[in-house]
C-alpha atoms as a PDB file:
ATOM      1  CA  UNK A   1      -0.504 -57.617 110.448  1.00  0.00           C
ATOM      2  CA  UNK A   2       2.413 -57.020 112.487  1.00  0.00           C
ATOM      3  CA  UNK A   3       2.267 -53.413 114.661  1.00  0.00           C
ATOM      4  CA  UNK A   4       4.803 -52.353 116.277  1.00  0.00           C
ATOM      5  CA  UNK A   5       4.844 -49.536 118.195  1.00  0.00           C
ATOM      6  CA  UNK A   6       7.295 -46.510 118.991  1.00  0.00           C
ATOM      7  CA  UNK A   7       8.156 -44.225 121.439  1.00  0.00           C
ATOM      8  CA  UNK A   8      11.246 -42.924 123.513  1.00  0.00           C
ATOM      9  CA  UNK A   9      11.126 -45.741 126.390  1.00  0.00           C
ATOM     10  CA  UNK A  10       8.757 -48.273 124.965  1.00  0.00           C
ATOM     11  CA  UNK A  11       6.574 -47.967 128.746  1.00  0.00           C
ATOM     12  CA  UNK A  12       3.788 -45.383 127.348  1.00  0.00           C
ATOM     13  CA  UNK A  13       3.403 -47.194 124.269  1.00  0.00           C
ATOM     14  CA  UNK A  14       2.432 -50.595 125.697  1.00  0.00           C
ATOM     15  CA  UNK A  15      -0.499 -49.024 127.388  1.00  0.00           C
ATOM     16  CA  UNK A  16      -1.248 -47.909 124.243  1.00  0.00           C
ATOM     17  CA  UNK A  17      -0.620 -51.638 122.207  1.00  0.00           C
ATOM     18  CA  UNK A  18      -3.177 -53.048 125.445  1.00  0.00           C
ATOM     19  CA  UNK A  19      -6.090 -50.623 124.578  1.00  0.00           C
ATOM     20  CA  UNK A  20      -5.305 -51.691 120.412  1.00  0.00           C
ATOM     21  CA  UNK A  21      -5.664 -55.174 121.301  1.00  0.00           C
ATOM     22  CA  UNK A  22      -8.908 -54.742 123.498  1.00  0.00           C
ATOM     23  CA  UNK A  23     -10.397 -52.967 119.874  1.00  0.00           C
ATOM     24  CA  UNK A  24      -9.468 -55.940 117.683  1.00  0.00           C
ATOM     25  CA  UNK A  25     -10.465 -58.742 120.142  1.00  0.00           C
ATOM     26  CA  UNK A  26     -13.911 -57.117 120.678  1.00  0.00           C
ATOM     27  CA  UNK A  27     -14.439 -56.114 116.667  1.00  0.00           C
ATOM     28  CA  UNK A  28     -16.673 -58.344 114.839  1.00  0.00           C
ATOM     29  CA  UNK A  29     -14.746 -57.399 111.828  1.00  0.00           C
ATOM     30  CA  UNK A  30     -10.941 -58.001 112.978  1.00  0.00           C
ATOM     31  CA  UNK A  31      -9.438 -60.984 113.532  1.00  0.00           C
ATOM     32  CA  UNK A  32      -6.949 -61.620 116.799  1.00  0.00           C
ATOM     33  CA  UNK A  33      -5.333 -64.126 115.090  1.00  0.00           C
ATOM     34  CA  UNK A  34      -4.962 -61.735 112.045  1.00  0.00           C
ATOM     35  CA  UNK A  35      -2.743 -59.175 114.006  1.00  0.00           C
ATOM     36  CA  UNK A  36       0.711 -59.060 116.654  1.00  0.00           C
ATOM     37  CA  UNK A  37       1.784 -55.887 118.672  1.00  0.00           C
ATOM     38  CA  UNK A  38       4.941 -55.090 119.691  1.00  0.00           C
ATOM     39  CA  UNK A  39       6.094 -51.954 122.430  1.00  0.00           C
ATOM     40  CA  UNK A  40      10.044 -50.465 121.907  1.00  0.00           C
ATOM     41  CA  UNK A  41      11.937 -47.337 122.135  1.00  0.00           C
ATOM     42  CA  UNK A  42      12.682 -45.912 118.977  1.00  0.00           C
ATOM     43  CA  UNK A  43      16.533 -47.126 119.346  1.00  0.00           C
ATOM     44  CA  UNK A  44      15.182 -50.726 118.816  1.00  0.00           C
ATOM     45  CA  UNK A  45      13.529 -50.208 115.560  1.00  0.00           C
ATOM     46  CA  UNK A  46      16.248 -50.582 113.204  1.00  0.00           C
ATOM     47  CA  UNK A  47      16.573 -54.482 114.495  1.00  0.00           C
ATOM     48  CA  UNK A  48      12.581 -55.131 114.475  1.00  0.00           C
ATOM     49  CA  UNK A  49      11.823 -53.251 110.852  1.00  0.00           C
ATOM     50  CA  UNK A  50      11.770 -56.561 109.279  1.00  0.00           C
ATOM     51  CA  UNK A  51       8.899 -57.872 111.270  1.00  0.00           C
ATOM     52  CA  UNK A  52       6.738 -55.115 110.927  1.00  0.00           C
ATOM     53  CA  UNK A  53       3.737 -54.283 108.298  1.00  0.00           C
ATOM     54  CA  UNK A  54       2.877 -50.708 109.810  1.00  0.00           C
ATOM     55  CA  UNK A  55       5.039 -48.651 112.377  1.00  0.00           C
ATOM     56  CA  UNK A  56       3.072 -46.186 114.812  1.00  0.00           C
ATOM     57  CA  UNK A  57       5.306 -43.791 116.263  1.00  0.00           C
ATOM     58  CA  UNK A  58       4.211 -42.109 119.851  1.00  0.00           C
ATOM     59  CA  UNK A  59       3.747 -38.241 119.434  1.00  0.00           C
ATOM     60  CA  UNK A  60       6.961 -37.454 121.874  1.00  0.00           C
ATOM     61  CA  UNK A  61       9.003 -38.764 119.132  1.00  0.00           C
ATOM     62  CA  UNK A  62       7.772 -37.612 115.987  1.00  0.00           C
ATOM     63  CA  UNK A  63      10.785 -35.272 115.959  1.00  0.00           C
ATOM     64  CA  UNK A  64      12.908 -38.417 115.440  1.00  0.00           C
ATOM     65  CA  UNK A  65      11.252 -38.812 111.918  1.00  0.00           C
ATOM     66  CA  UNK A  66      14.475 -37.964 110.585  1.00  0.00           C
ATOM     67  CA  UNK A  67      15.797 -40.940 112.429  1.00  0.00           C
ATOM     68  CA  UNK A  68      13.011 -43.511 111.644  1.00  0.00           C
ATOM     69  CA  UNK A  69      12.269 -42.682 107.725  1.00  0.00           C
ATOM     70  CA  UNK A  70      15.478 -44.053 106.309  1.00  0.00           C
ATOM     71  CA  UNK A  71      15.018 -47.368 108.421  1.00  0.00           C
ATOM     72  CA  UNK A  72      11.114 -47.736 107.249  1.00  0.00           C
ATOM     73  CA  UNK A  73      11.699 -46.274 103.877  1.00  0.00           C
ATOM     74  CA  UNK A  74      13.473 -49.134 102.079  1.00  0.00           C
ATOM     75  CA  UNK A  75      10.827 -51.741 103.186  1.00  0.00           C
ATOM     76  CA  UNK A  76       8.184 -49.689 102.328  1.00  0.00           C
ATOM     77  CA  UNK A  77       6.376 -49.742 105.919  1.00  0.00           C
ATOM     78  CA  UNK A  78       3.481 -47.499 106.530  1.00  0.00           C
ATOM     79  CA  UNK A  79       3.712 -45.158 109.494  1.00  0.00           C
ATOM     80  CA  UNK A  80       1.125 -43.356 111.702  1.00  0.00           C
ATOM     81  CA  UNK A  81       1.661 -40.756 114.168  1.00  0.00           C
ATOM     82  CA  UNK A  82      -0.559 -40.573 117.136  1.00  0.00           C
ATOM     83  CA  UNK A  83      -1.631 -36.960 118.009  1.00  0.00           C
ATOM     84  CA  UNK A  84      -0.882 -35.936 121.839  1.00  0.00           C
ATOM     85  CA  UNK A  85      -5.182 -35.877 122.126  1.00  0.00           C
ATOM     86  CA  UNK A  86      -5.164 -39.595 120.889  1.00  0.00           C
ATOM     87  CA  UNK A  87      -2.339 -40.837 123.306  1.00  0.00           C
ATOM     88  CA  UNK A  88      -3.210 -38.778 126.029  1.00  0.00           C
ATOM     89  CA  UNK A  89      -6.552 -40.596 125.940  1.00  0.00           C
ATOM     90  CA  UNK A  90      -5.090 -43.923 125.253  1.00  0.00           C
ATOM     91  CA  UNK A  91      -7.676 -44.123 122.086  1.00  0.00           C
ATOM     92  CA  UNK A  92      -7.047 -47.505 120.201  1.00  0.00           C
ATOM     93  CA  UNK A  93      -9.766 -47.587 118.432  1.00  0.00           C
ATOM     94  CA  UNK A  94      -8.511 -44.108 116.620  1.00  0.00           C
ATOM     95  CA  UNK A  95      -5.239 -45.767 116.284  1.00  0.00           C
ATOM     96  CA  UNK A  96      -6.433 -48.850 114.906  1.00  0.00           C
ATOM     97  CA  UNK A  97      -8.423 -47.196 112.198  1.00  0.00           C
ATOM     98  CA  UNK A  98      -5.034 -44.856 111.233  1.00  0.00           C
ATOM     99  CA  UNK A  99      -2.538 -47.919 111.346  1.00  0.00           C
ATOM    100  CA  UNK A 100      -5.448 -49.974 108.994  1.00  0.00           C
ATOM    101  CA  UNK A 101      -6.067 -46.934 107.115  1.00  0.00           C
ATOM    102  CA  UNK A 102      -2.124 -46.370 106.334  1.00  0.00           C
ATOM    103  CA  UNK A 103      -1.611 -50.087 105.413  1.00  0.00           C
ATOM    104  CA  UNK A 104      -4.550 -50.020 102.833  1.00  0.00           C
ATOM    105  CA  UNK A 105      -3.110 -47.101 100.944  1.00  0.00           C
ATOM    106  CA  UNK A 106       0.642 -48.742 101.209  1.00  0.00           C
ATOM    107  CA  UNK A 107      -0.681 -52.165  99.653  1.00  0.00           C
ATOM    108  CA  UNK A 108      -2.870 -49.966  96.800  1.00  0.00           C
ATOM    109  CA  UNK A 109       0.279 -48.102  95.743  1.00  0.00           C
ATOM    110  CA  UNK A 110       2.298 -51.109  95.419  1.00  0.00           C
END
């Protein structure tokens, strides 16, 4: 599964992608192999949507939804907001579970 990840400089967010990839290399359950993580600022997005299964956008741009939503919509990519609690925390374990969770529902309604 390809992850990328969102926010208004791309900085914040790769503390965040570190603390995702610590969960899946210590699950018994995920694979390492099985997933990729990629940190930019929102301006990038419309040149990386085509390598991305499920985008997670950074809580100090989920104003830009407007923005992002015509870009994911047409290749049907799953999205998950992080709450400002779950960044401020750098939780990936909470974020792995939403971007999972997201994905599964996407693939069912296929």
């Amino acid at each position: 599964m390809r992850i990328i990840l969102c926010c208004a400089g791309g900085l914040s967010t790769t503390m965040l992608m570190g603390s995702m990839q610590d969960v899946v290399k210590k699950s018994a359950k995920l694979n390492d192999a099985d997933f990729s993580f990629k940190a930019i600022p929102v301006d990038l997005l419309s040149s990386e949507v085509e390598n991305c299964d499920c985008l997670v956008i950074g809580p100090q741009i989920a104003h830009k939804l407007d923005y992002i939503k015509p870009i994911i919509d047409p290749y049907k990519i799953p999205y998950v907001i992080v709450n400002q609690e779950t960044y401020g925390k750098m939780d990936g374990a909470t974020v792995m579970k939403q971007v999972l969770v997201a994905r599964k529902k996407a693939d069912l309604n296929k």
